[in-house]
PDB file of N, CA and C in Angstrom:
ATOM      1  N   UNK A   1     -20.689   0.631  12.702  1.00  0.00           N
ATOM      2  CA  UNK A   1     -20.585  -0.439  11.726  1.00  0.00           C
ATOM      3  C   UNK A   1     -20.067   0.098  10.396  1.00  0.00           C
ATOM      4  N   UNK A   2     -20.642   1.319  10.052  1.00  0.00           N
ATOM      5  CA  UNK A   2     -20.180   1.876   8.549  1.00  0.00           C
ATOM      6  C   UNK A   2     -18.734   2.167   8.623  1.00  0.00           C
ATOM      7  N   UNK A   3     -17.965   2.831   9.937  1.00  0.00           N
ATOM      8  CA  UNK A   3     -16.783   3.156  10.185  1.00  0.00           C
ATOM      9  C   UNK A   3     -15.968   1.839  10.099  1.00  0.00           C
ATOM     10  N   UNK A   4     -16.234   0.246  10.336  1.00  0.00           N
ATOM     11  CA  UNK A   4     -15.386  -0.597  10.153  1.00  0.00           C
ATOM     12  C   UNK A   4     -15.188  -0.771   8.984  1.00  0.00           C
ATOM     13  N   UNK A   5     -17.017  -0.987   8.406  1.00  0.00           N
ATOM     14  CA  UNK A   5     -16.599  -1.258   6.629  1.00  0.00           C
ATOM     15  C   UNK A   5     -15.897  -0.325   5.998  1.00  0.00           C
ATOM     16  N   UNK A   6     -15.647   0.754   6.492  1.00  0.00           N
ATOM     17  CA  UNK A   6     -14.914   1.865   5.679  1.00  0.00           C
ATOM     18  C   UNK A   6     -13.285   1.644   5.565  1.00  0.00           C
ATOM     19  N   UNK A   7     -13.168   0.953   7.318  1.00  0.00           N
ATOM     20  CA  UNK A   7     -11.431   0.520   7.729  1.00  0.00           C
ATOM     21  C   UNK A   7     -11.006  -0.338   6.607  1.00  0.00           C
ATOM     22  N   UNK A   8     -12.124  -1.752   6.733  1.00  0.00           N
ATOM     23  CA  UNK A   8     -12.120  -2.923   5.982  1.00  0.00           C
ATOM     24  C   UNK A   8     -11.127  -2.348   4.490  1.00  0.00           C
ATOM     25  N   UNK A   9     -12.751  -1.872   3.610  1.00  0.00           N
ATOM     26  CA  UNK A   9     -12.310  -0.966   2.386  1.00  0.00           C
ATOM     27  C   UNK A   9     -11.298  -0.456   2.104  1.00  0.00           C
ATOM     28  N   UNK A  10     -10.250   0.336   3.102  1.00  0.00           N
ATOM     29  CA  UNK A  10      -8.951   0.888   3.312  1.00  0.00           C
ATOM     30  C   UNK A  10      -7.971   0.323   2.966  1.00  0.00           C
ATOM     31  N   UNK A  11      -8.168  -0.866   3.855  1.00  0.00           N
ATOM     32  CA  UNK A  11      -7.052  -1.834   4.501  1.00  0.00           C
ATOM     33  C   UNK A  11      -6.877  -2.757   2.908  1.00  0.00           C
ATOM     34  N   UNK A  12      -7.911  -3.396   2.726  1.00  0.00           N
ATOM     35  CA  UNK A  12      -8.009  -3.970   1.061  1.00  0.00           C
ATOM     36  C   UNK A  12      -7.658  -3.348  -0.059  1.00  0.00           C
ATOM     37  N   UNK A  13      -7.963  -1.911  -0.251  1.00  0.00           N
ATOM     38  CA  UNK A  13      -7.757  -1.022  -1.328  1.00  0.00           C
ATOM     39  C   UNK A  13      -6.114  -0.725  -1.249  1.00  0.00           C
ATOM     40  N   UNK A  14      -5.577  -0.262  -0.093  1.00  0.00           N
ATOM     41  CA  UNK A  14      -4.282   0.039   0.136  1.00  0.00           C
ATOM     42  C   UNK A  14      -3.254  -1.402  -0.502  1.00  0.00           C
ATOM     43  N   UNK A  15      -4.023  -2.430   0.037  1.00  0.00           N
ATOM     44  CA  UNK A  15      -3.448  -3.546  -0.200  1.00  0.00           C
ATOM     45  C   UNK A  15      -3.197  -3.693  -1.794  1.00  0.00           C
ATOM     46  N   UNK A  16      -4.173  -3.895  -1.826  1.00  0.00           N
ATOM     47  CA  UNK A  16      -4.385  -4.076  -3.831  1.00  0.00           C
ATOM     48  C   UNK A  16      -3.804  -3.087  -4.764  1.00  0.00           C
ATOM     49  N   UNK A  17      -4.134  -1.514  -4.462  1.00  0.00           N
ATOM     50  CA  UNK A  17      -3.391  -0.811  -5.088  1.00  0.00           C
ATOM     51  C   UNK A  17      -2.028  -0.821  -4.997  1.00  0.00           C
ATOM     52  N   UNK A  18      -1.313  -0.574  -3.572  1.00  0.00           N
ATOM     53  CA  UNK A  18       0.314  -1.226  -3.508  1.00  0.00           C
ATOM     54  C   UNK A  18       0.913  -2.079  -4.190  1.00  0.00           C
ATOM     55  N   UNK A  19       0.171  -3.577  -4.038  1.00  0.00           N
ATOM     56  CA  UNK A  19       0.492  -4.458  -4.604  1.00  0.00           C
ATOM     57  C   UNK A  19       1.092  -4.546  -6.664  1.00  0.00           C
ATOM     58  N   UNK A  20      -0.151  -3.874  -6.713  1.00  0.00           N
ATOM     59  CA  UNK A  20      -0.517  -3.993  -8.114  1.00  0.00           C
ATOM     60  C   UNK A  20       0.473  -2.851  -8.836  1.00  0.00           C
ATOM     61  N   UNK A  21       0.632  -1.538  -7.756  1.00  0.00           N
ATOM     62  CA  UNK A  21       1.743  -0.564  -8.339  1.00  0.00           C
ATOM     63  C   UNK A  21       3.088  -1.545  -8.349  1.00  0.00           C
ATOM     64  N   UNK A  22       3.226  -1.753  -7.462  1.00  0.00           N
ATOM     65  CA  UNK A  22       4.757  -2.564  -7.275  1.00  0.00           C
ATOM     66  C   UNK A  22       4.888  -3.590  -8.414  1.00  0.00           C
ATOM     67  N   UNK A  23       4.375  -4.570  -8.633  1.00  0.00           N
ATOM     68  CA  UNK A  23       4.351  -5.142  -9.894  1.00  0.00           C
ATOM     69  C   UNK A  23       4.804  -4.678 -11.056  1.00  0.00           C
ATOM     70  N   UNK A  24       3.668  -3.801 -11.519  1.00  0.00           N
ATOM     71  CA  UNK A  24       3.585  -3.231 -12.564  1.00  0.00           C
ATOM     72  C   UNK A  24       4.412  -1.946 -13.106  1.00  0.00           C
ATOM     73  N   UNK A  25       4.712  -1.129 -11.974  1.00  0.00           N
ATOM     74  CA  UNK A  25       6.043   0.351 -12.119  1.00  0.00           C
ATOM     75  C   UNK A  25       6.861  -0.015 -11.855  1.00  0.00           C
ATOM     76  N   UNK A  26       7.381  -0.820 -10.240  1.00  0.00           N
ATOM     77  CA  UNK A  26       8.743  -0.424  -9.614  1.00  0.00           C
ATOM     78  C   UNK A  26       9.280  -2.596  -9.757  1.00  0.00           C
ATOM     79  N   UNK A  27       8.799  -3.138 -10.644  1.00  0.00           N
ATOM     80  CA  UNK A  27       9.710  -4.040 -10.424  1.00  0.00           C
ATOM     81  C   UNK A  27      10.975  -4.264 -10.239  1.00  0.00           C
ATOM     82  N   UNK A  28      11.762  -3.349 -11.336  1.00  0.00           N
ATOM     83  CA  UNK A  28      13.212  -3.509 -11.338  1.00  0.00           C
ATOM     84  C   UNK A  28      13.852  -1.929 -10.833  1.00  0.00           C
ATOM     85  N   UNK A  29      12.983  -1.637  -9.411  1.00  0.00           N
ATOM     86  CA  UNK A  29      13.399  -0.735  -8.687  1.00  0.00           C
ATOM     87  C   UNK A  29      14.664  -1.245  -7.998  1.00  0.00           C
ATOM     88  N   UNK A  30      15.722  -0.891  -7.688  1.00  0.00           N
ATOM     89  CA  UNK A  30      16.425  -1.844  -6.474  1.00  0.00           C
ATOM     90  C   UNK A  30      15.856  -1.630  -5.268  1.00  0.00           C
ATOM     91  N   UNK A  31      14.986  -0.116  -4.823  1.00  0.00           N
ATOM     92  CA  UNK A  31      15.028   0.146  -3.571  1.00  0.00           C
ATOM     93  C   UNK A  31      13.838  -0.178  -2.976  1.00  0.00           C
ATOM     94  N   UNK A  32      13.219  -0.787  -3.867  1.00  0.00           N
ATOM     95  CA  UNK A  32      11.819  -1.552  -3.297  1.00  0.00           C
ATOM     96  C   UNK A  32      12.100  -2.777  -2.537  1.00  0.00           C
ATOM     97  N   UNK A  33      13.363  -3.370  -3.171  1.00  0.00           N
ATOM     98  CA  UNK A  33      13.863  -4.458  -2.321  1.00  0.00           C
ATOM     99  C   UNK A  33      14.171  -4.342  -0.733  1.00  0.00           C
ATOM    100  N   UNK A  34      14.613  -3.221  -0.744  1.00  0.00           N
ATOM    101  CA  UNK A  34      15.367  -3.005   0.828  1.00  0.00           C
ATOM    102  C   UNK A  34      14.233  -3.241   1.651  1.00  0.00           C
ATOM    103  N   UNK A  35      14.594  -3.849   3.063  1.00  0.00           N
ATOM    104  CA  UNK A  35      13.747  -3.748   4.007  1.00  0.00           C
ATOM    105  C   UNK A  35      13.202  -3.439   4.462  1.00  0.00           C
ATOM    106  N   UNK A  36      12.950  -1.775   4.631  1.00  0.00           N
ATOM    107  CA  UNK A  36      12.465  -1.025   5.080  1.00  0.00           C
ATOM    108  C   UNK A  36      11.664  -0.481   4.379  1.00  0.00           C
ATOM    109  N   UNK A  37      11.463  -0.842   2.913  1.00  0.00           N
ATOM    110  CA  UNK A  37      10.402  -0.528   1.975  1.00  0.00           C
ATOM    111  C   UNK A  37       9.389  -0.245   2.373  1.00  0.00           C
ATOM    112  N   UNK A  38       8.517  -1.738   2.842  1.00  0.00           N
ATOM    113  CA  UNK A  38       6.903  -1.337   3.203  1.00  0.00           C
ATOM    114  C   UNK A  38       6.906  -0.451   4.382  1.00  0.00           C
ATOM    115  N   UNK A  39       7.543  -0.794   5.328  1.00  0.00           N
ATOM    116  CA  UNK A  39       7.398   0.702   6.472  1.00  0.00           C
ATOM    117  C   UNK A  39       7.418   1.947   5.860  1.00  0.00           C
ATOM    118  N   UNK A  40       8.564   2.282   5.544  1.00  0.00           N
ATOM    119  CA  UNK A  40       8.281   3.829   4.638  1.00  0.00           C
ATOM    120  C   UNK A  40       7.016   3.931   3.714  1.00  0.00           C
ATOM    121  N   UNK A  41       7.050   3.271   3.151  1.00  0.00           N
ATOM    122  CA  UNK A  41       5.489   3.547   2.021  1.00  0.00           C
ATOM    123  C   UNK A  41       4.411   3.097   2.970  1.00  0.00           C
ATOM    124  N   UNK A  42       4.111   2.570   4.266  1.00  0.00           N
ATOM    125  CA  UNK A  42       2.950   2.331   4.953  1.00  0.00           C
ATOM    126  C   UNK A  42       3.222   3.596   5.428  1.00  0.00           C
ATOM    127  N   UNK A  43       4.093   4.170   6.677  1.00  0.00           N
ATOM    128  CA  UNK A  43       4.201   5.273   6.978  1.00  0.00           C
ATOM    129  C   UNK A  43       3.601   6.156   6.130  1.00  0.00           C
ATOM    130  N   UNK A  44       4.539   6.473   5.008  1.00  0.00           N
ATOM    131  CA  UNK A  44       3.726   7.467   3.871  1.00  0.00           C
ATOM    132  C   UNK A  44       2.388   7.671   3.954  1.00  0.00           C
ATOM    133  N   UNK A  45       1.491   6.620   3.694  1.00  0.00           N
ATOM    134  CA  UNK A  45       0.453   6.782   2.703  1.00  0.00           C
ATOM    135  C   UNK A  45      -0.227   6.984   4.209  1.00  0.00           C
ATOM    136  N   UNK A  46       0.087   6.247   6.043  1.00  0.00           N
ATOM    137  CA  UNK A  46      -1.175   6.809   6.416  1.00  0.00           C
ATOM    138  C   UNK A  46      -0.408   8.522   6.963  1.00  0.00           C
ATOM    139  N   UNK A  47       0.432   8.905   6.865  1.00  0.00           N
ATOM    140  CA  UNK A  47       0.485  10.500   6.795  1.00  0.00           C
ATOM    141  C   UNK A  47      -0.626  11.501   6.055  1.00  0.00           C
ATOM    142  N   UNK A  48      -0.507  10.705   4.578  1.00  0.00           N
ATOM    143  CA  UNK A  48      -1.456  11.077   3.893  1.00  0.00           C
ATOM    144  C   UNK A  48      -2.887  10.890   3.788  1.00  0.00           C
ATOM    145  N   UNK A  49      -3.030   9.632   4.383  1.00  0.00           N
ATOM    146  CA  UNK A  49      -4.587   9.354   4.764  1.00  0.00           C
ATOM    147  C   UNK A  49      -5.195  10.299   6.422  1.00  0.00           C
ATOM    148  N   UNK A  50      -4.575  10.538   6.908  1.00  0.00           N
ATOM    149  CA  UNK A  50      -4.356  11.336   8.147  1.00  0.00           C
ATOM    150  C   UNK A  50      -5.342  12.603   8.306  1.00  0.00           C
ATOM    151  N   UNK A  51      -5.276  13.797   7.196  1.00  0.00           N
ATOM    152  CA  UNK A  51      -5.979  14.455   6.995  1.00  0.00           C
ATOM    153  C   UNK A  51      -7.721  14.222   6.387  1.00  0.00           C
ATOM    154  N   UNK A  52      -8.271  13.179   5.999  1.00  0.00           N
ATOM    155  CA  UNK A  52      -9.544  12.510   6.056  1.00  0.00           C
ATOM    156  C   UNK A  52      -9.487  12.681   7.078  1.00  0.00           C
ATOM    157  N   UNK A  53      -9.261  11.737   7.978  1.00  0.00           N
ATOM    158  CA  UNK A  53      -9.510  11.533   9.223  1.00  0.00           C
ATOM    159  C   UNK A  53     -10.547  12.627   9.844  1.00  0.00           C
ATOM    160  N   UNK A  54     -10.222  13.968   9.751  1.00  0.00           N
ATOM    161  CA  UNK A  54     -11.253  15.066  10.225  1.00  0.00           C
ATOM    162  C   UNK A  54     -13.003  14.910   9.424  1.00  0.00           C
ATOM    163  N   UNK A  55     -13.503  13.612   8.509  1.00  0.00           N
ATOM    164  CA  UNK A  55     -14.009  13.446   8.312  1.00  0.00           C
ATOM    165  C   UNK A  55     -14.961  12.649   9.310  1.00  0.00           C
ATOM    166  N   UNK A  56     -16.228  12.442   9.462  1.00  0.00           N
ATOM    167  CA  UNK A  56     -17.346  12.137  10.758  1.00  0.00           C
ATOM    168  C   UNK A  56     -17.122  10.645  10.406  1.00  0.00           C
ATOM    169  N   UNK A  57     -17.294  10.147   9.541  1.00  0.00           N
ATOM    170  CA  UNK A  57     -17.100   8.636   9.680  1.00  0.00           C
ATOM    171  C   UNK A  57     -16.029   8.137   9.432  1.00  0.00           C
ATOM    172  N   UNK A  58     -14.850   8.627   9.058  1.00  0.00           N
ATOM    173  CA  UNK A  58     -13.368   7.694   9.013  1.00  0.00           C
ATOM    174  C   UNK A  58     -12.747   8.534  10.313  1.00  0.00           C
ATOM    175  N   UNK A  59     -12.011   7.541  10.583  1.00  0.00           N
ATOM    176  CA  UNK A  59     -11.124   7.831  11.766  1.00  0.00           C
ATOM    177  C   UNK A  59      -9.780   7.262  11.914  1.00  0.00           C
ATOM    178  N   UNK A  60      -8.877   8.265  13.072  1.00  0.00           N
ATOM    179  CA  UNK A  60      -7.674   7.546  12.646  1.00  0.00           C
ATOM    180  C   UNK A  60      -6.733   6.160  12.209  1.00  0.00           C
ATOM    181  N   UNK A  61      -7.940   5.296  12.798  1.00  0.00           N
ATOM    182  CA  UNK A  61      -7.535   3.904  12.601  1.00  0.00           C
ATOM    183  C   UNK A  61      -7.925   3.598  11.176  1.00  0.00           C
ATOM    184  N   UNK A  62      -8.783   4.443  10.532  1.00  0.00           N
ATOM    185  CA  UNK A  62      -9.385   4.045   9.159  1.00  0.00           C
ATOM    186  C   UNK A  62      -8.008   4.482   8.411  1.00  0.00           C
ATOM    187  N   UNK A  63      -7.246   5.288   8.564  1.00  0.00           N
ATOM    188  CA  UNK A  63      -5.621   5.926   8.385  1.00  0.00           C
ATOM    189  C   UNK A  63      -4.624   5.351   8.561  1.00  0.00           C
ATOM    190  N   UNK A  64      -4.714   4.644   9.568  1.00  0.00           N
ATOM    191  CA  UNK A  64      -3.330   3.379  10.221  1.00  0.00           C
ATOM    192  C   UNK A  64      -3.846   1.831   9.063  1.00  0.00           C
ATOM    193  N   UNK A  65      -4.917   1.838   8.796  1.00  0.00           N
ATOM    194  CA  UNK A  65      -5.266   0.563   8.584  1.00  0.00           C
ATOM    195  C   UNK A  65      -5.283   0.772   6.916  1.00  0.00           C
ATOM    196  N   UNK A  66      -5.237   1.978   6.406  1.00  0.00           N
ATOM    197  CA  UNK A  66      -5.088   2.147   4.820  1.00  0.00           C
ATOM    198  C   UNK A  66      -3.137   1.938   5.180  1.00  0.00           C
ATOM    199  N   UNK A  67      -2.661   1.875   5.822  1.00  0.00           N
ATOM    200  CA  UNK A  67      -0.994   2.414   5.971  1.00  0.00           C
ATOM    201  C   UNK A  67      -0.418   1.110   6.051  1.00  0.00           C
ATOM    202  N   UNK A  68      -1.331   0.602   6.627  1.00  0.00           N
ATOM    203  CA  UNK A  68      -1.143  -0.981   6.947  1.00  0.00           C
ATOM    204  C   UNK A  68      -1.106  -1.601   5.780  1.00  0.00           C
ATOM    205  N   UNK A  69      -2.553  -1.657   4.998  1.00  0.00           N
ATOM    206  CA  UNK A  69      -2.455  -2.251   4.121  1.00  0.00           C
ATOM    207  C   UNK A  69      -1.977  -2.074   2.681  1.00  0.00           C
ATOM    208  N   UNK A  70      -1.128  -0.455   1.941  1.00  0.00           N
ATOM    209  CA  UNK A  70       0.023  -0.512   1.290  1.00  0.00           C
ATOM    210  C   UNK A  70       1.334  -1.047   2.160  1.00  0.00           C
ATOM    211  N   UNK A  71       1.057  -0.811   3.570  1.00  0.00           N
ATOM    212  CA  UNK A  71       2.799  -1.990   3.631  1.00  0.00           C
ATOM    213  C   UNK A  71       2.651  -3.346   3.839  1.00  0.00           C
ATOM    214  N   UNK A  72       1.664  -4.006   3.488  1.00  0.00           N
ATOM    215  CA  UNK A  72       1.498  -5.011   3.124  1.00  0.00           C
ATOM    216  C   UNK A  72       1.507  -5.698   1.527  1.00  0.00           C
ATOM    217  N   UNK A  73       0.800  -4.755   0.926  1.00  0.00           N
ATOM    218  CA  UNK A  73       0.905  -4.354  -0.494  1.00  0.00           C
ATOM    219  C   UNK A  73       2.226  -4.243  -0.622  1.00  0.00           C
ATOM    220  N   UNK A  74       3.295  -3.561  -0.451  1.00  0.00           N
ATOM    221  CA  UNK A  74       4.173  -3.186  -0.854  1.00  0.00           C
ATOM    222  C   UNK A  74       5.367  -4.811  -0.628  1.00  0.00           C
ATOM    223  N   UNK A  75       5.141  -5.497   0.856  1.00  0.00           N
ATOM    224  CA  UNK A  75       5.423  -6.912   0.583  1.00  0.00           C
ATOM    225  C   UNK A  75       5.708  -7.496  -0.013  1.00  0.00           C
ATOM    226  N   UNK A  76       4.171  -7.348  -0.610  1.00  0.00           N
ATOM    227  CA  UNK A  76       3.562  -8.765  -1.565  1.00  0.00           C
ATOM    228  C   UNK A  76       4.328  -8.498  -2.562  1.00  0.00           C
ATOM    229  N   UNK A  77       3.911  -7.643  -3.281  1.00  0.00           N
ATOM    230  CA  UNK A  77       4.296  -6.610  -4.797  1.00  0.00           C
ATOM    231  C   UNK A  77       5.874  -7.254  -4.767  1.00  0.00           C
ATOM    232  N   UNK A  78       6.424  -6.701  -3.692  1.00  0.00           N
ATOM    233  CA  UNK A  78       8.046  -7.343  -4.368  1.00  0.00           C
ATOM    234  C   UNK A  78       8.503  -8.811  -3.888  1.00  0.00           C
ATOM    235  N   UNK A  79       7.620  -9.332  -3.254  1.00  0.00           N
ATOM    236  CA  UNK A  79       7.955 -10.675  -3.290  1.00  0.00           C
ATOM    237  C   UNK A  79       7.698 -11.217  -4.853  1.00  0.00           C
ATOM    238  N   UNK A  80       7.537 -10.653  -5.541  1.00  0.00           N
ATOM    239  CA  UNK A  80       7.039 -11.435  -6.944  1.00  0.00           C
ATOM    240  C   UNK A  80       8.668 -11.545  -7.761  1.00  0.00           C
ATOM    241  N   UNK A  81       8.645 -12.855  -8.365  1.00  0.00           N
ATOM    242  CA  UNK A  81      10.078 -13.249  -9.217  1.00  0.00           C
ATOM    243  C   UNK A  81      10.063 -11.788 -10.247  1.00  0.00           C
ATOM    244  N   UNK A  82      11.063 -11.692 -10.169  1.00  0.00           N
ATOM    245  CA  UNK A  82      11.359 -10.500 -11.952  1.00  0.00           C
ATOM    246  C   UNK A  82      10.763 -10.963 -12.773  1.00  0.00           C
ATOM    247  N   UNK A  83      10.248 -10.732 -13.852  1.00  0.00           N
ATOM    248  CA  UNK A  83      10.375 -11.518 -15.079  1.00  0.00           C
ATOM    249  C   UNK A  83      11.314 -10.324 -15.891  1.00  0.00           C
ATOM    250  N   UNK A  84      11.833 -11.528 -16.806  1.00  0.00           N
ATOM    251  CA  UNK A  84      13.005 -10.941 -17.549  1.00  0.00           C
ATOM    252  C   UNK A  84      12.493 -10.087 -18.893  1.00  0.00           C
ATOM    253  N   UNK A  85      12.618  -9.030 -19.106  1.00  0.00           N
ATOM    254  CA  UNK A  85      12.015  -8.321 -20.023  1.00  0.00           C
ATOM    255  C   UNK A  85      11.833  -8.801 -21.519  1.00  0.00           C
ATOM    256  N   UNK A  86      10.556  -8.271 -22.185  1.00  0.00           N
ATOM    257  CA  UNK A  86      10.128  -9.574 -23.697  1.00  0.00           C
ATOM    258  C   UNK A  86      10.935  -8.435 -24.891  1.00  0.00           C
ATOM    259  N   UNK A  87      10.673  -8.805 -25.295  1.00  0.00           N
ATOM    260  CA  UNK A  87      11.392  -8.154 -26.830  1.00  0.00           C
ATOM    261  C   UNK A  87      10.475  -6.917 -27.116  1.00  0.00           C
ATOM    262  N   UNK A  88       9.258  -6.661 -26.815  1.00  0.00           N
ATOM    263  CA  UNK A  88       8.318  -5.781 -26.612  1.00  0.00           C
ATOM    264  C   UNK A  88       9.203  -4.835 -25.173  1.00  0.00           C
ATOM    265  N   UNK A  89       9.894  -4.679 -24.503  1.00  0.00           N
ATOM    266  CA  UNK A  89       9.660  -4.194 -23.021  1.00  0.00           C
ATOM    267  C   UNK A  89      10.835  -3.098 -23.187  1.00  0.00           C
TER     268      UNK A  89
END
């Protein structure tokens, strides 16, 4: 049971943090646009979540499912309109 809530946690956190980077750093990235965006940055991050994994309660799916949810994050994040920069920006 602790190992799902841990996936859960992953999958949400990956989500939210992605999301919220993309917004906020890479709006007027061009290459966030391309298609293949969230795959590469899901890929990425569970490479990097990968090594936890040798931890007793996360497991590899707790890794696929943090990977999952920055390329979902990463989605969302650039589905958002530009906004056009303020006189401040």
């Amino acid at each position: 049971m602790l190992g799902l809530l841990i996936g859960v946690v992953a999958l949400g956190g990956g989500f939210v943090g992605a999301r919220s980077f993309v917004r906020r750093r890479l709006r007027y990235v061009d290459a966030v646009q391309k298609p293949a965006a969230p795959l590469v940055a899901g890929l990425a991050a569970t490479a990097v979540a990968l090594p936890v994994a040798a931890l007793p309660v996360v497991t590899v799916m707790t890794a696929v499912a943090f990977g999952v949810g920055v390329a979902g994050g990463v989605a969302s994040g650039r589905r958002e309109p530009r906004a056009l920069p303020g006189p401040g920006d």
